[in-house]
Protein backbone atom coordinates (compact mmCIF):
# COMPACT_ATOMS: atom_id res chain seq x y z
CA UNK A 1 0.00 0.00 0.00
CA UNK A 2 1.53 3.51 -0.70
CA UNK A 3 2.66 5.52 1.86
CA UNK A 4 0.50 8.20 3.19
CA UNK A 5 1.38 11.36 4.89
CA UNK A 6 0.86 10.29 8.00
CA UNK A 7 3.18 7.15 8.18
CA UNK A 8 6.18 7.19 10.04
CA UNK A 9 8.29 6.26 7.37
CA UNK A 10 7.10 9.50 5.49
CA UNK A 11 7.26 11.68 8.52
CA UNK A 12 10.95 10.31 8.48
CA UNK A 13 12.02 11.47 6.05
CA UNK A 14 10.10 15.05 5.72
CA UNK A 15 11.44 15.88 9.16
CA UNK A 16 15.11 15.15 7.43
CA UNK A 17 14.76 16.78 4.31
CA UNK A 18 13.67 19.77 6.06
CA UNK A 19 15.85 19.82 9.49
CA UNK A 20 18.07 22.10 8.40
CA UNK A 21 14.97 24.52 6.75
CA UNK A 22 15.99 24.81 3.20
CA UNK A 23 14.75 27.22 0.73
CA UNK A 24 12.88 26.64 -2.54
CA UNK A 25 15.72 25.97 -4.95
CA UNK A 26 17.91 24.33 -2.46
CA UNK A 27 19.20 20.67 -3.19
CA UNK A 28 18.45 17.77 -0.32
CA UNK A 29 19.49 14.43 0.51
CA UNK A 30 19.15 11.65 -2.57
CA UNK A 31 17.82 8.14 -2.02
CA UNK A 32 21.32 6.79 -0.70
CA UNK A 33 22.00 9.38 1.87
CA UNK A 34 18.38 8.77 3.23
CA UNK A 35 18.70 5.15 3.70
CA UNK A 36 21.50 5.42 5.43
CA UNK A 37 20.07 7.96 7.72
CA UNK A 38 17.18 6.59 8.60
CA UNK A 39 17.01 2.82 8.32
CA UNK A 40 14.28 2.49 5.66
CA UNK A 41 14.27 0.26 2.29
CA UNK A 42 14.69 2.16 -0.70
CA UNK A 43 11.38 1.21 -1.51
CA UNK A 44 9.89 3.28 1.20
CA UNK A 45 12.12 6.14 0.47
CA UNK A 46 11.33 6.33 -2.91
CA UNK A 47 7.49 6.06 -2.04
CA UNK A 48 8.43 8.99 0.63
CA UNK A 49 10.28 11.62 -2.29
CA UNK A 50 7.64 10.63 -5.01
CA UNK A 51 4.66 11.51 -2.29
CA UNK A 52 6.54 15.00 -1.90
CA UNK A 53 6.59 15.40 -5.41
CA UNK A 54 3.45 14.61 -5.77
CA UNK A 55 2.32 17.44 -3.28
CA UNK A 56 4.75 19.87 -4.70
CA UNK A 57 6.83 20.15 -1.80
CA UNK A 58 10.03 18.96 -4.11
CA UNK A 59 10.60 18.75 -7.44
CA UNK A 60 13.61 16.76 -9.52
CA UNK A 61 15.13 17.95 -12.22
CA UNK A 62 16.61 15.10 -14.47
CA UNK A 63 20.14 13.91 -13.89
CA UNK A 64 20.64 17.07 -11.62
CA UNK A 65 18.73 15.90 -8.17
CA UNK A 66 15.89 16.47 -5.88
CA UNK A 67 14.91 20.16 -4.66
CA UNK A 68 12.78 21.90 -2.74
CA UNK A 69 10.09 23.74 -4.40
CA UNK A 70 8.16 25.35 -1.67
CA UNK A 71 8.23 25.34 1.99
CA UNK A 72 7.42 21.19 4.38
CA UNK A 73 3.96 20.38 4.56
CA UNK A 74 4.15 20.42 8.02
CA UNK A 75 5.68 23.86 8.25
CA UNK A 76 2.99 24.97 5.71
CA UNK A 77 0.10 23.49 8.04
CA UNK A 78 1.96 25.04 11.23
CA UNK A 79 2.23 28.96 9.09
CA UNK A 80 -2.18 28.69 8.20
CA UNK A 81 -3.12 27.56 11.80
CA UNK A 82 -1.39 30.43 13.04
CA UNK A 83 -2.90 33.07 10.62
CA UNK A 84 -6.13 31.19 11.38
CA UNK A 85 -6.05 31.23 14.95
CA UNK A 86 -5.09 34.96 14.82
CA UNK A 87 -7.65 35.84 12.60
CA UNK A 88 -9.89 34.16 15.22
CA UNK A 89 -11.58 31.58 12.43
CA UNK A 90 -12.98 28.75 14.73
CA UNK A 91 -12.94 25.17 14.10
CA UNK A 92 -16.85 25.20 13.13
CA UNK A 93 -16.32 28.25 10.33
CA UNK A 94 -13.39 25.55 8.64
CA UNK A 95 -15.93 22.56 8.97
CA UNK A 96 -18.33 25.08 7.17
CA UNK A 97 -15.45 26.11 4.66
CA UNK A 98 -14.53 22.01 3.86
CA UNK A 99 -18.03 21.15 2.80
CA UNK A 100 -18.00 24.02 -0.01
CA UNK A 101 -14.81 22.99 -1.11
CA UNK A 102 -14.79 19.50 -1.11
CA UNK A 103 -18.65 19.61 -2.50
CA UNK A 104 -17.66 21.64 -5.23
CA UNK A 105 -14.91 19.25 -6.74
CA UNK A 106 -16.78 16.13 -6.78
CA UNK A 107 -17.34 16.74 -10.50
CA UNK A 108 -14.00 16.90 -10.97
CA UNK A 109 -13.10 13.54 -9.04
CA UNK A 110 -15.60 11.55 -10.71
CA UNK A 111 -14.52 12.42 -14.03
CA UNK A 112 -10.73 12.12 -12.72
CA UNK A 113 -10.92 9.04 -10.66
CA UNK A 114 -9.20 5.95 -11.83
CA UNK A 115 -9.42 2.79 -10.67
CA UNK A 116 -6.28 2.67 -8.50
CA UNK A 117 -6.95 5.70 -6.42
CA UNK A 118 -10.57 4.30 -5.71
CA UNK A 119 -8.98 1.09 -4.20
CA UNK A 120 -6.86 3.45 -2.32
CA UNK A 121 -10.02 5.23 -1.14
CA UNK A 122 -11.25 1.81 -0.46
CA UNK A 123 -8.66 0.93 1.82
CA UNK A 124 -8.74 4.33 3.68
CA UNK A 125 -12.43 3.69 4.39
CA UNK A 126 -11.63 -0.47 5.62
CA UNK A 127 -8.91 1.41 7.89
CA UNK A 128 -11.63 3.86 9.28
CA UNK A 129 -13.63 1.11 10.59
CA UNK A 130 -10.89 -1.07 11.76
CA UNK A 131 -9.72 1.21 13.76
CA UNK A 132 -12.88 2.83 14.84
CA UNK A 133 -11.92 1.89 18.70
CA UNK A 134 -8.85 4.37 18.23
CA UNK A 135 -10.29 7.51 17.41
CA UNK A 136 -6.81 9.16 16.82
CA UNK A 137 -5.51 6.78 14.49
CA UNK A 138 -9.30 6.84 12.76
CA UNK A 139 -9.17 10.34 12.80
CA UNK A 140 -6.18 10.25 10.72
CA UNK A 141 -6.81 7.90 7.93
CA UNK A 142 -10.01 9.87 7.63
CA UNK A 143 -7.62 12.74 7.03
CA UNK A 144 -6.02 10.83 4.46
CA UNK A 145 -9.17 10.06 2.94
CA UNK A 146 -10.18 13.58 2.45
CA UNK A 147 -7.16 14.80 1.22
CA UNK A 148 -6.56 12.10 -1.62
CA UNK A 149 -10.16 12.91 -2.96
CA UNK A 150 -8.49 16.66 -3.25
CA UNK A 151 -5.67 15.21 -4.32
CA UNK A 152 -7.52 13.40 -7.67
CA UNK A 153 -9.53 16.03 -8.48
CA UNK A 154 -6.14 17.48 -10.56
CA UNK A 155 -6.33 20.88 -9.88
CA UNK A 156 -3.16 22.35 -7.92
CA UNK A 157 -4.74 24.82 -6.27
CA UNK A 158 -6.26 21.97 -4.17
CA UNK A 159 -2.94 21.22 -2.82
CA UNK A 160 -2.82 24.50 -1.22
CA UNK A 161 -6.96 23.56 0.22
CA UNK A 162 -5.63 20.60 1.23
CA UNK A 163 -3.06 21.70 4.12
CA UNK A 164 -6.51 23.73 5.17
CA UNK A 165 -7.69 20.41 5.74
CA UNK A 166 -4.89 18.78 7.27
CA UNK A 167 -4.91 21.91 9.75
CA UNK A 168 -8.46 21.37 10.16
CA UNK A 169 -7.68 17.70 11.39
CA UNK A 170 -4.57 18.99 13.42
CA UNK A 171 -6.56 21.33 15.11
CA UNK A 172 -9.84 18.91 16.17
CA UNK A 173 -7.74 15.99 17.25
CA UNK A 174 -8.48 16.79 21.35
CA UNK A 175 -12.32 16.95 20.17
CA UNK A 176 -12.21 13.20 18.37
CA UNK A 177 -9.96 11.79 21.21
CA UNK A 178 -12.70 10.13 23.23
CA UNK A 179 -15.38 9.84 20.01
CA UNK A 180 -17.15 6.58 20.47
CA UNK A 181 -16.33 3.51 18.01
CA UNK A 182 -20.14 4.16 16.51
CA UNK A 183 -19.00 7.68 15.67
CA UNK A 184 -16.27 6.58 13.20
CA UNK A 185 -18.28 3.94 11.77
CA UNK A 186 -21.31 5.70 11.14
CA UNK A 187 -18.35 8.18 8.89
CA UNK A 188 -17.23 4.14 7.47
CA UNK A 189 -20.79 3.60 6.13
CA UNK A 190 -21.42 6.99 4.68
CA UNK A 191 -17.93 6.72 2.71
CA UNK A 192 -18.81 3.43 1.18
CA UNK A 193 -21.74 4.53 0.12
CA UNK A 194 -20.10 7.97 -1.20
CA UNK A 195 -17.59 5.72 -3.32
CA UNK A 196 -20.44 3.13 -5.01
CA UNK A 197 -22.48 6.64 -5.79
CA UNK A 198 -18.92 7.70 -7.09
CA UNK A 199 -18.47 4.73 -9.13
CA UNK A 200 -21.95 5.00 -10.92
CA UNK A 201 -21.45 8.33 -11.22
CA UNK A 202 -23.80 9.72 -9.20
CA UNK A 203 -23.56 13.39 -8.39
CA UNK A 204 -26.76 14.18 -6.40
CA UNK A 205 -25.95 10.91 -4.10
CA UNK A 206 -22.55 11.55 -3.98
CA UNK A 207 -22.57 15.08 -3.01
CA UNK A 208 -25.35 14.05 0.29
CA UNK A 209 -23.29 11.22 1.31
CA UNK A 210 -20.15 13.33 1.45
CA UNK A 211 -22.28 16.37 2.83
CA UNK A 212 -23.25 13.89 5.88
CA UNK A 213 -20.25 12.64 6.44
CA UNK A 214 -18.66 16.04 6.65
CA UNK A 215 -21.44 17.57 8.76
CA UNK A 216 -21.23 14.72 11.87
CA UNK A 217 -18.73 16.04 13.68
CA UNK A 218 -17.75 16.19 17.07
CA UNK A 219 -20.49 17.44 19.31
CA UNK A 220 -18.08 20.27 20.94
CA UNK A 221 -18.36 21.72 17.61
CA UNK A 222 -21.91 21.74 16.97
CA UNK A 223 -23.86 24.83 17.53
């Protein structure tokens, strides 16, 4: 299974790359350095670089390395929470601003979804309810979830949405702590159903399925 941004083997190797806060242009570490450092199969590490390409944190340039192209996507999630707490946005206002968004692209991901990133999607949702019991670790594959739907609707101006989201998630995790099990399986259930409506392309379904999902949150947000 790829790695996601919330392994520990990606982690790993974004908190190396960026330890020593380079700048966009700047060169980093290549695949042999990394395994060295760190331990991990080459395998992983590739997975790791490609998944920061992919998010256009780096970018390689052929037979000349990997570079940075803009700033960690940790340090990126760390810079909006703070302009978001001081601009006193509350948690319930970004809940609010995530269903537009994410509504408003499911056109896009139908048309753009293949059938590897929906078995990706599939697996996200299996992990939800597996790990239901551990509302943390549910809590983040249900991160991972939302952001690979942003991720296939191929427009890169959802990679800059998506560390909204991610914030979003950082932000709520001491609200989804104690969630019941029934909490993150009820989410399970509507995100099956969101990806068969997906898969016959249905809009209308689609877009309530995700809308409910989105909308049963914690109760310490509700109004």
């Amino acid at each position: 299974m790829p790695l996601s941004p919330q392994s520990k083997e990606f982690s790993k190797v974004e908190r190396y790359l960026f330890r020593t806060q380079p700048q966009p242009g700047d060169k980093v570490a290549g695949e042999d350095e990394l395994i060295q450092a760190l331990g991990l199969t080459r395998y992983k590490v590739r997975q790791a670089l490609d998944l920061l390409v992919q998010m256009g944190v780096l970018e390689r340039k052929k037979k000349r390395g990997t570079f940075v192209k803009r700033q960690a996507t940790n340090d990126m999630t760390y810079n909006i929470l703070e302009q978001l707490k001081l601009a006193g946005f509350d948690e319930l206002e970004f809940n609010e601003a995530r269903l537009m968004i994410e509504l408003s692209v499911l056109p896009f991901v139908i048309r753009r979804l293949t059938p590897a990133t929906q078995a990706q999607m599939r697996n996200l949702v299996n992990g939800i309810r597996l790990n239901a019991g551990d509302p943390l670790k549910a809590d983040a594959i249900l991160m991972d979830f939302h952001l690979l739907m942003l991720h296939c609707c191929g427009n890169r101006v959802m990679e800059v949405f998506a560390n909204v989201v991610r914030t979003y998630f950082q932000s709520t995790k001491s609200l989804v702590k104690d969630m019941p099990k029934e909490f993150f399986e009820e989410k399970a259930t509507l995100l099956e159903g969101f990806l068969k409506a997906l898969n016959r392309n249905d809009l209308p379904e689609a877009t309530e399925l995700l809308r409910q999902s989105i909308e049963a949150k914690p109760s310490a947000l509700k109004e």
